[in-house]
C-alpha atoms as a PDB file:
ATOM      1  CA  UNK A   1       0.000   0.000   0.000  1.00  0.00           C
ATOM      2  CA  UNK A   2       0.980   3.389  -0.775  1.00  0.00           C
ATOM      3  CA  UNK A   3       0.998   5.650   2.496  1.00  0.00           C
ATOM      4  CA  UNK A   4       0.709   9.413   1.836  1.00  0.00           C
ATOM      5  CA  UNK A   5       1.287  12.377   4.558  1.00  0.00           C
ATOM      6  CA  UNK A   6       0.788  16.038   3.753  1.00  0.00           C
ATOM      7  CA  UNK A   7       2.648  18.417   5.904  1.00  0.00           C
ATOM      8  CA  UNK A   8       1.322  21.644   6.868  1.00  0.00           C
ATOM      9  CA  UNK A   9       2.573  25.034   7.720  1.00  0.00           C
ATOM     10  CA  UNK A  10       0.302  27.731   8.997  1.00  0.00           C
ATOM     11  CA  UNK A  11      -2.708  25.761   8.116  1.00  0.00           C
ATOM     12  CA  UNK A  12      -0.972  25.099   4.004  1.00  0.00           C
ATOM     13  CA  UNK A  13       0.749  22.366   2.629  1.00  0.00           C
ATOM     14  CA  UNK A  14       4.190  22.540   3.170  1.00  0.00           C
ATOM     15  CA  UNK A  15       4.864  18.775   1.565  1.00  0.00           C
ATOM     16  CA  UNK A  16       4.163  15.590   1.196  1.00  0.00           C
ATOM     17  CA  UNK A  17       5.886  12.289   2.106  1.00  0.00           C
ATOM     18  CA  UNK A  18       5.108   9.096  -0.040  1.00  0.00           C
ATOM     19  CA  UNK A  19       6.423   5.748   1.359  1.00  0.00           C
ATOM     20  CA  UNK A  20       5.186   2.083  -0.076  1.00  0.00           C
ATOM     21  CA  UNK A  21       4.345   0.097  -2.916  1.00  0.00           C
ATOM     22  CA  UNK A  22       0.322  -0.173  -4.493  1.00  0.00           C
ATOM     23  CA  UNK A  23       1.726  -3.714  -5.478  1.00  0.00           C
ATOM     24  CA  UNK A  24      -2.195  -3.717  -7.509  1.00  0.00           C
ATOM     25  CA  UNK A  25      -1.013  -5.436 -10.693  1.00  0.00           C
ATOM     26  CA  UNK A  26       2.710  -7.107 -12.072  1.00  0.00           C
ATOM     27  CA  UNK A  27       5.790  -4.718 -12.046  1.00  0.00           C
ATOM     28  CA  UNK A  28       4.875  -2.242 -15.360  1.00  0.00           C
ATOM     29  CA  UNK A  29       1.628  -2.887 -15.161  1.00  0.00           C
ATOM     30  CA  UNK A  30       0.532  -1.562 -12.061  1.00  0.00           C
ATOM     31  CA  UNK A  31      -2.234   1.406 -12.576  1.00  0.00           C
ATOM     32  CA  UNK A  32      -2.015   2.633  -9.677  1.00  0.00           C
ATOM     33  CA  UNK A  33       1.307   3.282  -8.510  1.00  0.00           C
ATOM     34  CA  UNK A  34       1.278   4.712 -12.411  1.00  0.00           C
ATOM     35  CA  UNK A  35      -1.562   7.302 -11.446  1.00  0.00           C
ATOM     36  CA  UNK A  36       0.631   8.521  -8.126  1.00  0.00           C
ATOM     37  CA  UNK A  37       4.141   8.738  -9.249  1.00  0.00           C
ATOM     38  CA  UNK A  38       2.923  10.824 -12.228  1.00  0.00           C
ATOM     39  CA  UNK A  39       1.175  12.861  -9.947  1.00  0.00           C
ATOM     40  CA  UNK A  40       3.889  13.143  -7.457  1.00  0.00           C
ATOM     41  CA  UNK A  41       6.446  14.228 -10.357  1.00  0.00           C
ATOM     42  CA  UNK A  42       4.427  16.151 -12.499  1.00  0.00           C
ATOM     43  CA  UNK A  43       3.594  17.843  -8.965  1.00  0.00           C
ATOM     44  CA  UNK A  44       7.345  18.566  -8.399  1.00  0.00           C
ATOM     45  CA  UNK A  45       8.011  19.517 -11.552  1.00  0.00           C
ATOM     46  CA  UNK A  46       5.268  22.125 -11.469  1.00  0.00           C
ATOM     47  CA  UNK A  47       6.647  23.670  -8.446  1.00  0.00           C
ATOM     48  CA  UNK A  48      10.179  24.003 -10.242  1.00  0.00           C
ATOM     49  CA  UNK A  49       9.233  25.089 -13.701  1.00  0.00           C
ATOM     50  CA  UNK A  50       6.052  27.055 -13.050  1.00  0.00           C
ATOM     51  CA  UNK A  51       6.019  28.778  -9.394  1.00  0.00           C
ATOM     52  CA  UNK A  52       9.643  28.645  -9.809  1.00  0.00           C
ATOM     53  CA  UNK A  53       9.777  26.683  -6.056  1.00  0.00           C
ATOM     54  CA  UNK A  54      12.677  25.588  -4.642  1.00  0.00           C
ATOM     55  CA  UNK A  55      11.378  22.159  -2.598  1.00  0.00           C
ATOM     56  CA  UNK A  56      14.004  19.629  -1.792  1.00  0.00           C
ATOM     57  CA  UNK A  57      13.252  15.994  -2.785  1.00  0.00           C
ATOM     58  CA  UNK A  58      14.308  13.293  -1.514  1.00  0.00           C
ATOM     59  CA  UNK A  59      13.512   9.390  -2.761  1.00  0.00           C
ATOM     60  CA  UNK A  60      15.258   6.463  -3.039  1.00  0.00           C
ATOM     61  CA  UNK A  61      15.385   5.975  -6.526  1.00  0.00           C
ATOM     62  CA  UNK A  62      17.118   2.154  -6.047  1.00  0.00           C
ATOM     63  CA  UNK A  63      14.262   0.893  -4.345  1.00  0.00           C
ATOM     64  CA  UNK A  64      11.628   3.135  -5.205  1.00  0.00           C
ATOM     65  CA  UNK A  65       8.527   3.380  -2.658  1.00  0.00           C
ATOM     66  CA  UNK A  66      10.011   6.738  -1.361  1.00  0.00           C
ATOM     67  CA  UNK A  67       9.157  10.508  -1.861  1.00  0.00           C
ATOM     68  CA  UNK A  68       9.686  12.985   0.166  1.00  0.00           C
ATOM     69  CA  UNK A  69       8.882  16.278  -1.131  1.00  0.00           C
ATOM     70  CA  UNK A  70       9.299  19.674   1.621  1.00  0.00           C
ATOM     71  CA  UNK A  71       9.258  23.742   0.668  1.00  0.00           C
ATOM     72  CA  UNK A  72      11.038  26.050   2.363  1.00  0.00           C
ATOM     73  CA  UNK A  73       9.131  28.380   4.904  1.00  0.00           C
ATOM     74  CA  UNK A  74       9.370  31.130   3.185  1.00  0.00           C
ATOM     75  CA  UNK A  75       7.598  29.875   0.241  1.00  0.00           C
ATOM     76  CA  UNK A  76       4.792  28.177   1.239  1.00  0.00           C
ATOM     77  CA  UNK A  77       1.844  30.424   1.416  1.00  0.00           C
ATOM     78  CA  UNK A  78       2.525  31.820  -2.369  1.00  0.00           C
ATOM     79  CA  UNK A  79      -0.889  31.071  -4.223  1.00  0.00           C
ATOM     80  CA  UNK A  80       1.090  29.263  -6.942  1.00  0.00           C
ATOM     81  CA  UNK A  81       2.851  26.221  -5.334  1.00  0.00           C
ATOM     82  CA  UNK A  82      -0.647  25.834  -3.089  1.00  0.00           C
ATOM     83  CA  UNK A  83      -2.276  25.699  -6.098  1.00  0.00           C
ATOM     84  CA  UNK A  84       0.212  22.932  -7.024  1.00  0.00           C
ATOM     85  CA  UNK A  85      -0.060  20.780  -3.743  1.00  0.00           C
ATOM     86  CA  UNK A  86      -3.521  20.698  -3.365  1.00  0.00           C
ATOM     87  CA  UNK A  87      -3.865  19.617  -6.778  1.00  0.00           C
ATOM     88  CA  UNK A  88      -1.674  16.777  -5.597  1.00  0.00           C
ATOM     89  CA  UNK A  89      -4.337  16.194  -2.794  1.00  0.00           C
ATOM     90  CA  UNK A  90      -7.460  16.305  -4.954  1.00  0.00           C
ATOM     91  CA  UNK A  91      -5.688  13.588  -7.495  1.00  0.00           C
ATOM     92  CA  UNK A  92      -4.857  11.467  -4.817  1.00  0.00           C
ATOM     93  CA  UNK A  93      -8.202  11.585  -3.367  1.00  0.00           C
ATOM     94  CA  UNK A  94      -9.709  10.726  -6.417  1.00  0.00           C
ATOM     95  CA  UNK A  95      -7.512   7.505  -7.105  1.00  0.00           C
ATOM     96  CA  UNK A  96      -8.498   6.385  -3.407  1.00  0.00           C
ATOM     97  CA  UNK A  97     -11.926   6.468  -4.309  1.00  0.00           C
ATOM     98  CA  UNK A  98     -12.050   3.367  -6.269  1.00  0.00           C
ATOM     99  CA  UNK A  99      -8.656   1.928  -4.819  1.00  0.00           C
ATOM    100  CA  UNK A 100      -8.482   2.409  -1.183  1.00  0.00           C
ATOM    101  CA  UNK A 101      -7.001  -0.936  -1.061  1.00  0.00           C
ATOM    102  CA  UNK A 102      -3.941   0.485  -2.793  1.00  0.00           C
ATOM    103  CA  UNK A 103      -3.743   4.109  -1.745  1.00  0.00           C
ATOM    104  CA  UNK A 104      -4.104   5.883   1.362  1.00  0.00           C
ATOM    105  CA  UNK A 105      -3.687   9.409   2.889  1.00  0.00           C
ATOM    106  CA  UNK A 106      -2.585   9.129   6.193  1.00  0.00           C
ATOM    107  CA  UNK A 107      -3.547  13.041   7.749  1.00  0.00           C
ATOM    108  CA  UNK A 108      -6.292  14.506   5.559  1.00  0.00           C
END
């Protein structure tokens, strides 16, 4: 199962920590650890690219089944990157809707 944790700051997201495997279908065929890590990324990348964040990431990209994805203080409450994160949320909600089994966030 996929664990998910959103950290807050002043009542925003500050991050998010990922830890686990969906393990809902074979190794390349598994929806929905498909759905999350291109949420998670294209989540990160958004931050970089398009509020022009500066989170740090770390993961462990040997074993996978990590993310952890923090902003600093200072720019957490621009309207951009929450924009961002609680897009992040609302996708993840979504996919736990039909696959709660697989998927679950751990401090909503």
């Amino acid at each position: 199962m996929i664990k998910v944790q959103f950290f807050h700051t002043d009542q925003q997201i500050s991050g998010f920590l990922m830890r686990g495997h969906a393990d809902s279908g074979d190794y390349g065929h598994d929806i929905v650890c498909a759905a999350v890590s291109v949420l998670a990324i294209n989540t990160v990348n958004s931050l970089e690219q398009l509020a022009l964040a500066h989170p740090e990431v770390v993961s462990d990209d040997e074993n996978g089944g990590y993310l952890k994805v923090t902003l600093p203080a200072e720019e957490v409450s621009e309207q951009a990157i929450q924009l961002f994160l609680n897009s992040l949320k609302l996708g993840l909600h979504d996919i736990t809707d039909n696959y709660q089994k697989y998927l679950t966030i751990e401090n909503d």
